[in-house]
N, C-alpha and C. Protein backbone atom coordinates (compact mmCIF):
# COMPACT_ATOMS: atom_id res chain seq x y z
N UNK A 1 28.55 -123.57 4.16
CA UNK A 1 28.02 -123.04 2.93
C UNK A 1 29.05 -123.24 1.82
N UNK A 2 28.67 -123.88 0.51
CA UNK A 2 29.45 -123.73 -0.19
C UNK A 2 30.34 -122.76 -0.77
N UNK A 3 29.68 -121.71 -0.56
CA UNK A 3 30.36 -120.37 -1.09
C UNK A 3 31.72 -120.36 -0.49
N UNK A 4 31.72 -120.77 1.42
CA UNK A 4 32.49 -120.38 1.79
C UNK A 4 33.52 -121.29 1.78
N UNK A 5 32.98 -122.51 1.48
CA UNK A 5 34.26 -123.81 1.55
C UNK A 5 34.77 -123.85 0.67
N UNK A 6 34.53 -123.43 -0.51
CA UNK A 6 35.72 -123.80 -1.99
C UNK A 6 35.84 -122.64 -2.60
N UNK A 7 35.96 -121.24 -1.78
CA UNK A 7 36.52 -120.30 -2.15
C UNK A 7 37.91 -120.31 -2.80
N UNK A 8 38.39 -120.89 -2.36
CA UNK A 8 39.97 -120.88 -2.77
C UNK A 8 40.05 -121.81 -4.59
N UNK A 9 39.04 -122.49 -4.48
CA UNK A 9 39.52 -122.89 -5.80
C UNK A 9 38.46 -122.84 -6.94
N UNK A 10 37.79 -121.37 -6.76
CA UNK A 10 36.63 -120.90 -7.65
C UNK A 10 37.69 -119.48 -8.45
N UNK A 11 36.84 -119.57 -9.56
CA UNK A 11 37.38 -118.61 -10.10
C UNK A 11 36.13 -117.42 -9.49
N UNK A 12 36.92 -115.92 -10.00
CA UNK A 12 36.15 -114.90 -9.66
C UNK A 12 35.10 -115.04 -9.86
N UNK A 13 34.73 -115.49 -11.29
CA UNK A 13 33.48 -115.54 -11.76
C UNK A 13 32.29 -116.35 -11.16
N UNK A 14 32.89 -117.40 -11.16
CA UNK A 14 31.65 -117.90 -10.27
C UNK A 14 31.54 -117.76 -8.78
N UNK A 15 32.42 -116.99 -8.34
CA UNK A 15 31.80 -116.38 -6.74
C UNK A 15 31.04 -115.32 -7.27
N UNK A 16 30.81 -114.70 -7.67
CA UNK A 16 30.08 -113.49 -8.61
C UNK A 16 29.28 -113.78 -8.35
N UNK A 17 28.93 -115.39 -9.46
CA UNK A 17 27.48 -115.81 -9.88
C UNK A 17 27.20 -116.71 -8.68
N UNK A 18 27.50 -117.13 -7.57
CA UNK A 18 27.15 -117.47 -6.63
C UNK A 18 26.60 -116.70 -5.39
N UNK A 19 27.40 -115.29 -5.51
CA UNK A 19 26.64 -114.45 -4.68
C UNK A 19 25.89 -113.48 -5.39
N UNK A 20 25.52 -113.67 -6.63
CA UNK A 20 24.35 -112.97 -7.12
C UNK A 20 23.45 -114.14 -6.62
N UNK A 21 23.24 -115.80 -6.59
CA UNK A 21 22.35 -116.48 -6.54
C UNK A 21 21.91 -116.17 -5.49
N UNK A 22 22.92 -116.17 -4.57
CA UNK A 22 22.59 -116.11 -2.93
C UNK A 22 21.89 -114.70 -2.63
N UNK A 23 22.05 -113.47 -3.46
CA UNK A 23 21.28 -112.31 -2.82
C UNK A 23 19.81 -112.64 -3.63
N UNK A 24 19.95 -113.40 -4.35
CA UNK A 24 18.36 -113.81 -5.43
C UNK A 24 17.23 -114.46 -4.53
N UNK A 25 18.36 -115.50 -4.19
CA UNK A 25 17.43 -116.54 -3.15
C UNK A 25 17.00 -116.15 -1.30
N UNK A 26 18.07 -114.55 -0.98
CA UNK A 26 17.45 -114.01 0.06
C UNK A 26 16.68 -113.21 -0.25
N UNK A 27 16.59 -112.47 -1.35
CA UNK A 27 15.44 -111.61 -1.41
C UNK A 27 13.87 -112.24 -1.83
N UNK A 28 14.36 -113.47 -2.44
CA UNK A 28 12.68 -114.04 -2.98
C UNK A 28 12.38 -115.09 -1.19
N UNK A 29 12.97 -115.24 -0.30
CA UNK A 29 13.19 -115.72 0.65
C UNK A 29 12.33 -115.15 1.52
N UNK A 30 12.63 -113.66 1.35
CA UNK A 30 11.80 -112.52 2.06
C UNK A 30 10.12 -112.22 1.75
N UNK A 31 10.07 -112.64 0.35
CA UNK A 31 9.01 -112.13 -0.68
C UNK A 31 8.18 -113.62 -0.40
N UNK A 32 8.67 -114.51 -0.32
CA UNK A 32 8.12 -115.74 -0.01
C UNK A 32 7.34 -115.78 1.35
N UNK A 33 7.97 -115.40 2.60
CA UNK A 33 8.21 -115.57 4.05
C UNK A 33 6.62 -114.59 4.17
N UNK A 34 6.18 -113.76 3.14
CA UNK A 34 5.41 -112.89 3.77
C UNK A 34 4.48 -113.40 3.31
N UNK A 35 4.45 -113.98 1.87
CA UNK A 35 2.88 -114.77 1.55
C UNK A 35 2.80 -115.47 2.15
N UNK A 36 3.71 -116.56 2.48
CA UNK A 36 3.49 -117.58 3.09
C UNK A 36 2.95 -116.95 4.62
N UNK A 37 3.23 -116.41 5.24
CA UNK A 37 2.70 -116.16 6.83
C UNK A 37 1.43 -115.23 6.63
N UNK A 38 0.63 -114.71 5.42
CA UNK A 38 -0.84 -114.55 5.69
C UNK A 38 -1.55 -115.94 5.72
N UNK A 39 -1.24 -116.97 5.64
CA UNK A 39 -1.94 -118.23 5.56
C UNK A 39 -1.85 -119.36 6.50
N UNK A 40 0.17 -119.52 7.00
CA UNK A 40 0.16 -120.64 7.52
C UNK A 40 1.09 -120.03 8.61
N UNK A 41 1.45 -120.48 9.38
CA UNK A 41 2.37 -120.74 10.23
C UNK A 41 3.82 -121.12 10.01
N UNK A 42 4.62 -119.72 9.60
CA UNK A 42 6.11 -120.38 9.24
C UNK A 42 6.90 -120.54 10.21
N UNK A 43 7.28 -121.90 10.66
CA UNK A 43 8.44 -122.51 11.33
C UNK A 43 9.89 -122.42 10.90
N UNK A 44 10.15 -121.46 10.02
CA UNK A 44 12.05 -121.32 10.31
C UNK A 44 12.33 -121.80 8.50
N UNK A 45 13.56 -120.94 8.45
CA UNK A 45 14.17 -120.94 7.25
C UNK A 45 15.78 -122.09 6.95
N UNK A 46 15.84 -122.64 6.35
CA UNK A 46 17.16 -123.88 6.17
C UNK A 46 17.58 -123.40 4.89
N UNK A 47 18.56 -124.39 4.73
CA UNK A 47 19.67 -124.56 4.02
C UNK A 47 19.88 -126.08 3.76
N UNK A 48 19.56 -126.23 2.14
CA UNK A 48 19.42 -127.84 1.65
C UNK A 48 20.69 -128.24 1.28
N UNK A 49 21.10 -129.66 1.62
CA UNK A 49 22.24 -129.84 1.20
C UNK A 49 22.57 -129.66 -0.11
N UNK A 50 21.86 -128.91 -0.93
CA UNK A 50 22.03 -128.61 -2.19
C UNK A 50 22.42 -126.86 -2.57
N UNK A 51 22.50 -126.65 -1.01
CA UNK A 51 23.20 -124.95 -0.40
C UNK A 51 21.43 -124.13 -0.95
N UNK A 52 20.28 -124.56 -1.12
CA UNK A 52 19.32 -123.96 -1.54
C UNK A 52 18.95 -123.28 -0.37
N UNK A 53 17.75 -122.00 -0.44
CA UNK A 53 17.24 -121.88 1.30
C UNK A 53 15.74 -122.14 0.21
N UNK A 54 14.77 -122.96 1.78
CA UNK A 54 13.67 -123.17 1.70
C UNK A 54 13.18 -122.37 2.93
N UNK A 55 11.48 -122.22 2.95
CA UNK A 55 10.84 -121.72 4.05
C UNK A 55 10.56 -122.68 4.59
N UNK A 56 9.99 -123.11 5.65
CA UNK A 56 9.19 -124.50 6.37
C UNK A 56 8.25 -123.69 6.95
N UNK A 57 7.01 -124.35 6.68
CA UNK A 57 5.37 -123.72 7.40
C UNK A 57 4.64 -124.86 7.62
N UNK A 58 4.14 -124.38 8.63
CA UNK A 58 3.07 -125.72 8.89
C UNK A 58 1.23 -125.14 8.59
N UNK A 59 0.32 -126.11 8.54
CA UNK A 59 -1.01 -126.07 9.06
C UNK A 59 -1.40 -126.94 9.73
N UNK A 60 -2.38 -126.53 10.52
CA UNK A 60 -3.03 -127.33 11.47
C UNK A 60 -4.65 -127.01 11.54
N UNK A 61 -5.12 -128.38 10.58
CA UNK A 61 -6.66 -128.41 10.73
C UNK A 61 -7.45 -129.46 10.60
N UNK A 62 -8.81 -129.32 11.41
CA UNK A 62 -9.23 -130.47 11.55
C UNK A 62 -8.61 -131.84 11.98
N UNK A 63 -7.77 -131.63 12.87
CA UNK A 63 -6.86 -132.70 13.29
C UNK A 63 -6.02 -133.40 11.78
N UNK A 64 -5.29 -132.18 10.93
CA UNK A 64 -4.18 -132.66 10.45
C UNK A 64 -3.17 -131.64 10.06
N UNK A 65 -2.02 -131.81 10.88
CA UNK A 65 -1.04 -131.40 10.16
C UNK A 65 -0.08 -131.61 9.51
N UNK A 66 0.30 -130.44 8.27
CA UNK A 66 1.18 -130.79 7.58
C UNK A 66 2.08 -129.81 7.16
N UNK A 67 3.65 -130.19 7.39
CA UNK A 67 4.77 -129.91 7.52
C UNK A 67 4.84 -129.55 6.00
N UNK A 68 4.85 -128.25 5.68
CA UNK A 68 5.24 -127.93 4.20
C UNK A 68 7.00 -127.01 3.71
N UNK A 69 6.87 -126.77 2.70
CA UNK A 69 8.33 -126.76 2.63
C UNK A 69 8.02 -125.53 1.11
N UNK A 70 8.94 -124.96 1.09
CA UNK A 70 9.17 -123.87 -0.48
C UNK A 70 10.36 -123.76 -0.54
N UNK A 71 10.38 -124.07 -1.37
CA UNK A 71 12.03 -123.77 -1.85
C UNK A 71 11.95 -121.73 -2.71
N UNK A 72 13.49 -121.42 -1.86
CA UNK A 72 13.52 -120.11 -2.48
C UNK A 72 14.02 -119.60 -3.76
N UNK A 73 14.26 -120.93 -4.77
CA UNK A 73 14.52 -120.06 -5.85
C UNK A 73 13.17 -119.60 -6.61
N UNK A 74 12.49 -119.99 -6.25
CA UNK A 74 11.00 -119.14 -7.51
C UNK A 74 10.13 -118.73 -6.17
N UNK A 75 9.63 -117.84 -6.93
CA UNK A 75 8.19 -117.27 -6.10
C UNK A 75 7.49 -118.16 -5.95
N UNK A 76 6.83 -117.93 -4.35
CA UNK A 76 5.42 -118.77 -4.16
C UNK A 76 4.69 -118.54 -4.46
N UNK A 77 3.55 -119.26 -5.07
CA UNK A 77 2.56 -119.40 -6.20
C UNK A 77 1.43 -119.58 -5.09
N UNK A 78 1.31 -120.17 -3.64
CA UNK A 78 0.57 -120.80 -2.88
C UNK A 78 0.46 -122.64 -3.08
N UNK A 79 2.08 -123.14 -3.83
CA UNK A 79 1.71 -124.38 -3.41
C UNK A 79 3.40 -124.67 -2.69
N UNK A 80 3.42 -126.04 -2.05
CA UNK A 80 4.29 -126.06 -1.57
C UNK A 80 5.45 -127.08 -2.59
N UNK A 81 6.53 -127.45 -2.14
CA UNK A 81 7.49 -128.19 -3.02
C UNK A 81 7.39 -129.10 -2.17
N UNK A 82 7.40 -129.35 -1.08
CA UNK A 82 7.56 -131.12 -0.57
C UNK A 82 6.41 -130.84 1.13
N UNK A 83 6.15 -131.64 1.50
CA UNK A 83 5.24 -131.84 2.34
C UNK A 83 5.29 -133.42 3.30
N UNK A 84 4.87 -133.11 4.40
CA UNK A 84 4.53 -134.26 5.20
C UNK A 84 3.06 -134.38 5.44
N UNK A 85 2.37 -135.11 5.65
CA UNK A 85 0.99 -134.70 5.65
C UNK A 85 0.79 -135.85 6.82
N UNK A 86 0.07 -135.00 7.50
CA UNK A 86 0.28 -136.27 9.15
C UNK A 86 -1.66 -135.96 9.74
N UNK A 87 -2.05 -136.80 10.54
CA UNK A 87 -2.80 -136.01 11.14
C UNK A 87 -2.95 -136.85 12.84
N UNK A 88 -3.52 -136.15 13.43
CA UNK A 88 -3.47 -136.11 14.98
C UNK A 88 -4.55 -137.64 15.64
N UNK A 89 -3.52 -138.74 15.76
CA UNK A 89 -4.62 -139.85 16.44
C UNK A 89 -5.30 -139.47 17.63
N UNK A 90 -4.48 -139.22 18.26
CA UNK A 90 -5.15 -139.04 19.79
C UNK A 90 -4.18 -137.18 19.89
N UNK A 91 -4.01 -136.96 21.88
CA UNK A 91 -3.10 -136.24 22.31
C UNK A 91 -1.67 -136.72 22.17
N UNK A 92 -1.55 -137.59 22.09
CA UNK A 92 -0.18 -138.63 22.26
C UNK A 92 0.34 -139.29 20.71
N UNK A 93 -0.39 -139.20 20.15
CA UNK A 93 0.45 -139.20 18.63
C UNK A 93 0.09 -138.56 17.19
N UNK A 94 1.11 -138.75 16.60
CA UNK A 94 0.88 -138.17 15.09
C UNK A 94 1.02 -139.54 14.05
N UNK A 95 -0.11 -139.44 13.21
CA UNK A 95 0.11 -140.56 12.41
C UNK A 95 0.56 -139.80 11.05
N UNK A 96 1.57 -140.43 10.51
CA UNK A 96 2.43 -139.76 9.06
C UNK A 96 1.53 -140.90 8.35
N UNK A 97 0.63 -139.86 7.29
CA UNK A 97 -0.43 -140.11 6.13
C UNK A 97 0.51 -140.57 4.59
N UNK A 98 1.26 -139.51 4.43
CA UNK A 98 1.50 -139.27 3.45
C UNK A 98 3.23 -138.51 3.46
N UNK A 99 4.10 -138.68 2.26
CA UNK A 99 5.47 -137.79 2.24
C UNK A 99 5.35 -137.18 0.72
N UNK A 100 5.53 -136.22 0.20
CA UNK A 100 5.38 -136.06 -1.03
C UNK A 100 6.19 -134.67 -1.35
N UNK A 101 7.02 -134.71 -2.62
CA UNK A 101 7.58 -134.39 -3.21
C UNK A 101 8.47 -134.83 -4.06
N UNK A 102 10.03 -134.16 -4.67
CA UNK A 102 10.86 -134.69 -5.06
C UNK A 102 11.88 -135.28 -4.15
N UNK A 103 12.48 -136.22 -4.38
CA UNK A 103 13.23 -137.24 -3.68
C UNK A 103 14.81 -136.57 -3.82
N UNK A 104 15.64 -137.05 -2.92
CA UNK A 104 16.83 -136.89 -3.45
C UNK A 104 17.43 -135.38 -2.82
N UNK A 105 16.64 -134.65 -2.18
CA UNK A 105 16.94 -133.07 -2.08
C UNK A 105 17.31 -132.70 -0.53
N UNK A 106 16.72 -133.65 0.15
CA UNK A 106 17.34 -132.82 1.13
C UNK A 106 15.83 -132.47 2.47
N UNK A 107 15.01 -132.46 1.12
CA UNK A 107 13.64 -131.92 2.04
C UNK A 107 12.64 -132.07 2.75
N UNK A 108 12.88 -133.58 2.45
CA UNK A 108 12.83 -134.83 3.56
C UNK A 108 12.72 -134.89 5.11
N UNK A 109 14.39 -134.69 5.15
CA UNK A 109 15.09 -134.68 6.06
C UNK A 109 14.42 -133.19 6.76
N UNK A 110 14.51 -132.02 6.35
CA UNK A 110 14.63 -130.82 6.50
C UNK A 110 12.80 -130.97 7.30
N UNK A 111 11.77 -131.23 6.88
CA UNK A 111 10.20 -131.67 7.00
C UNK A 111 9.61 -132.15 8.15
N UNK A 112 10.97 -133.63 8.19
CA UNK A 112 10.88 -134.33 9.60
C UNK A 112 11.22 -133.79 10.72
N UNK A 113 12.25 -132.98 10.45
CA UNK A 113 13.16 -132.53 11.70
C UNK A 113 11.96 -131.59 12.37
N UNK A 114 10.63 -130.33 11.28
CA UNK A 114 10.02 -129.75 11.68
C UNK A 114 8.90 -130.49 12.41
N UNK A 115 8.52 -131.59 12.21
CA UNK A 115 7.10 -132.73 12.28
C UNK A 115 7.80 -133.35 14.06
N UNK A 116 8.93 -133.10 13.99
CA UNK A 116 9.45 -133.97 15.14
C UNK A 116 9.67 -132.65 16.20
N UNK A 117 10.21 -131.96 15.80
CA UNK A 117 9.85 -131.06 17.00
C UNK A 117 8.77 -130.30 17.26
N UNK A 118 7.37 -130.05 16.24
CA UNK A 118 6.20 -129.75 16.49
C UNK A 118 5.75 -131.04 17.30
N UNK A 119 5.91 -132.40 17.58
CA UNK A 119 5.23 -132.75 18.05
C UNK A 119 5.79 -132.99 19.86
N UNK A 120 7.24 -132.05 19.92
CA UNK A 120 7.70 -132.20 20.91
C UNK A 120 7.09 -131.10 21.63
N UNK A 121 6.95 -130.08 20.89
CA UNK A 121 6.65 -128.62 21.60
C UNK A 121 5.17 -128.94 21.89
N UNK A 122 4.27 -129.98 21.58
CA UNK A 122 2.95 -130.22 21.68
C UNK A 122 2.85 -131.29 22.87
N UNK A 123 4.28 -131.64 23.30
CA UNK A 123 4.08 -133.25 24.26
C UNK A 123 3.29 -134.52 23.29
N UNK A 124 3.44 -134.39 22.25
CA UNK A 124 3.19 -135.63 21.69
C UNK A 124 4.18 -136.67 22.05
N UNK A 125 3.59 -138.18 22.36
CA UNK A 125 4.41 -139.01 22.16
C UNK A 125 4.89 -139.73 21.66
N UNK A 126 4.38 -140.12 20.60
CA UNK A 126 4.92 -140.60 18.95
C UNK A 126 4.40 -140.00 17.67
N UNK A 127 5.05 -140.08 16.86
CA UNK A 127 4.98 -140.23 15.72
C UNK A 127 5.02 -141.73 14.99
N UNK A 128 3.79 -141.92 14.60
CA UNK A 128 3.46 -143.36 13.68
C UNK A 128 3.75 -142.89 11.85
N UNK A 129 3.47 -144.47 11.34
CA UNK A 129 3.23 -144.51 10.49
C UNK A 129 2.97 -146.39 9.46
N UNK A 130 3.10 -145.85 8.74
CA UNK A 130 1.99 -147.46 7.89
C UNK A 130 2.93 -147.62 6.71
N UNK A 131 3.85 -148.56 6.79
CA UNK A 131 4.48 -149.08 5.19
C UNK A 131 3.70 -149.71 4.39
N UNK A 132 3.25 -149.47 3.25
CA UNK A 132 2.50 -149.87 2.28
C UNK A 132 2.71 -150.37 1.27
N UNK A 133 1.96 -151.21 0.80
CA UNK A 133 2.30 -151.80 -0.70
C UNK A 133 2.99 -150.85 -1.94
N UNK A 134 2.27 -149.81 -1.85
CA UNK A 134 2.34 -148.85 -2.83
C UNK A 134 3.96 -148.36 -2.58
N UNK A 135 4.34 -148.62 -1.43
CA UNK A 135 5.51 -148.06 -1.00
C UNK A 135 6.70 -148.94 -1.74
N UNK A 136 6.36 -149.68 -1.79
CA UNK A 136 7.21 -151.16 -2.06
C UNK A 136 8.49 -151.19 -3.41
N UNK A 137 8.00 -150.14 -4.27
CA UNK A 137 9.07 -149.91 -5.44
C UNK A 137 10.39 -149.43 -5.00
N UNK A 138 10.31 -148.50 -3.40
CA UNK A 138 11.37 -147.64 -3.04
C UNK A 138 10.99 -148.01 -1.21
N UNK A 139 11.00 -148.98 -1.44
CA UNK A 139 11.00 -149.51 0.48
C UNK A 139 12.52 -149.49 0.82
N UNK A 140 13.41 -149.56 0.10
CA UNK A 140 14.93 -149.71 0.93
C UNK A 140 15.06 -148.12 1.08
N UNK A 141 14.75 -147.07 0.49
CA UNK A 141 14.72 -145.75 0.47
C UNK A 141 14.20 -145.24 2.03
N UNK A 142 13.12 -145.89 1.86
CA UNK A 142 12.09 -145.66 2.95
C UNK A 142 12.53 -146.49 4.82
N UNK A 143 13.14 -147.34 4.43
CA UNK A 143 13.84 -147.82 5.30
C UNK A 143 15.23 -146.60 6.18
N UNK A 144 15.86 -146.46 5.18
CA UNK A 144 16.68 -146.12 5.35
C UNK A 144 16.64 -144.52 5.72
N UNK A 145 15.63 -143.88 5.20
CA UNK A 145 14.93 -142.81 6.19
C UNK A 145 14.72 -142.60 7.04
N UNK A 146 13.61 -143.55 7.24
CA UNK A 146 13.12 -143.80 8.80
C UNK A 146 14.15 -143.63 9.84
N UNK A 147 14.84 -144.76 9.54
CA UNK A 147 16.18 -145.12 10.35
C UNK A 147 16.98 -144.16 10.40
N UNK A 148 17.34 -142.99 9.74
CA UNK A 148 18.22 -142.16 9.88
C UNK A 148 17.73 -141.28 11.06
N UNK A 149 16.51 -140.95 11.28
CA UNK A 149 15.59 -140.00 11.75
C UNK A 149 15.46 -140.74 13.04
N UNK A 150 16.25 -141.91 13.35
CA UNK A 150 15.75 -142.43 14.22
C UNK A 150 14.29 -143.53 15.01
N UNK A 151 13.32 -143.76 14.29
CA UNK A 151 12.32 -144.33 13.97
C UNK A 151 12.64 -145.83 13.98
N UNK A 152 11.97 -146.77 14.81
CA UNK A 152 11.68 -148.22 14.69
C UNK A 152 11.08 -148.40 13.59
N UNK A 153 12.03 -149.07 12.96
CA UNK A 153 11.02 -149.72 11.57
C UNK A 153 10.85 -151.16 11.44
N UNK A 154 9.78 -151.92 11.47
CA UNK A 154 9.07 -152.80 11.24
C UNK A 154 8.92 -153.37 10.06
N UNK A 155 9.35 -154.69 9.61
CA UNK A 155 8.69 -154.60 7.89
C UNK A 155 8.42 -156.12 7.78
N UNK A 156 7.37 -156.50 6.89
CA UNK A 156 7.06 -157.52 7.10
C UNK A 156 6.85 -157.61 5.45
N UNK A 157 8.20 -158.19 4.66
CA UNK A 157 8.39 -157.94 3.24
C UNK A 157 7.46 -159.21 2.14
N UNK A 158 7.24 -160.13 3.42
CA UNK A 158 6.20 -161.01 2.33
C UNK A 158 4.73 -160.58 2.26
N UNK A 159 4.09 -160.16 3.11
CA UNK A 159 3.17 -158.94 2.95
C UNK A 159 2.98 -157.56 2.27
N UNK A 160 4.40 -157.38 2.29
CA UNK A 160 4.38 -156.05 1.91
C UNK A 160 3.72 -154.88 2.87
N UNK A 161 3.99 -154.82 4.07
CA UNK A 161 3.61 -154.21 4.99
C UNK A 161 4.50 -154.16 5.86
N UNK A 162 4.21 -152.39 7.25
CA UNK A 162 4.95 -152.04 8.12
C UNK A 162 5.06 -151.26 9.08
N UNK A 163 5.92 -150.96 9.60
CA UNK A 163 5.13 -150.07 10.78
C UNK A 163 5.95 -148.90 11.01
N UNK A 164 6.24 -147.78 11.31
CA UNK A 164 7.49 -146.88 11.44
C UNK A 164 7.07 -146.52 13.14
N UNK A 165 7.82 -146.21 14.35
CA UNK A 165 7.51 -145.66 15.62
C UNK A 165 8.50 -144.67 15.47
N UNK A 166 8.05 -143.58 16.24
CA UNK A 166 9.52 -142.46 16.77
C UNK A 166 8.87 -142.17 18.07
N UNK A 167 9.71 -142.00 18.93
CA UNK A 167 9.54 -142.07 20.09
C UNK A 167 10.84 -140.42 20.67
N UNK A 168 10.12 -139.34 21.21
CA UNK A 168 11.22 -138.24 21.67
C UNK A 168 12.16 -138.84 22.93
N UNK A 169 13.38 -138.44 22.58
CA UNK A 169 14.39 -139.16 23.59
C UNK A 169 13.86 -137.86 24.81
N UNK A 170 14.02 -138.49 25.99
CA UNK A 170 13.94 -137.27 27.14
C UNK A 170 14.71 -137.42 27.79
């Protein structure tokens, strides 16, 4: 946590205003955690590399789920800040539809990690997905995602098309 790693070379003041943020963002954390669980299914609270806390909740309907995300500095309104939106091919996989939010944060990462172990706790055996044209402005982004997360990525750049696999190590 940042608070605790550069203590030594903060002035008073901004540990102040850092642990006023931090009792801000556990109490709307709390206030969040409860709307959010009359509706969805909350899977666990993080810490963005941006030292933020988000909630993570999922739904599951009609054969689709999707990995949602709130960040705790503002109240939940009932929408989410970043999302995975997947839905169920068979028993044996999840096809990733859609990724949406802001880039750059952290929440990404934080989304997948939930999408990858919901589909472990389910015995799913992959997680798919479809590189697309539309994708193509920010394909080295998207590459380099995948790949972090572990995922076979496929790309076939004179088409403009691709394939993503994840496969659970056992």
């Amino acid at each position: 946590m940042l608070l605790l790693q550069n203590e030594d070379s903060k002035t008073k003041d901004e540990l102040i205003r850092e642990k006023s943020d931090l009792e801000f963002q556990l109490f709307r954390m709390q206030d969040n955690m409860k709307s959010i669980a009359k509706h969805w299914k909350v899977l666990g609270i993080e810490q963005t590399k941006e030292d933020h806390w988000v909630v993570v909740y999922r739904s599951d309907k009609n054969g689709v789920c999707q990995i949602m995300l709130h960040e705790c500095t503002a109240p939940f309104r009932g929408d989410w800040d970043f999302a995975i939106q997947a839905s169920y091919e068979d028993d044996r996989t999840i096809q990733i539809d859609d990724i949406k939010g802001q880039e750059n944060k952290g929440f990404g990462t934080v989304c997948m990690h939930y999408l990858k172990k919901t589909a472990q706790q389910q015995n799913i055996n992959f997680i798919t997905g479809n590189l697309v044209k539309r994708d193509w402005d920010h394909i080295d982004r998207l590459i380099h995602f995948y790949r972090k997360h572990n995922f076979q990525v496929e790309v076939n750049s004179s088409e403009q098309v691709g394939r993503i696999k994840w496969k659970p190590a056992h």
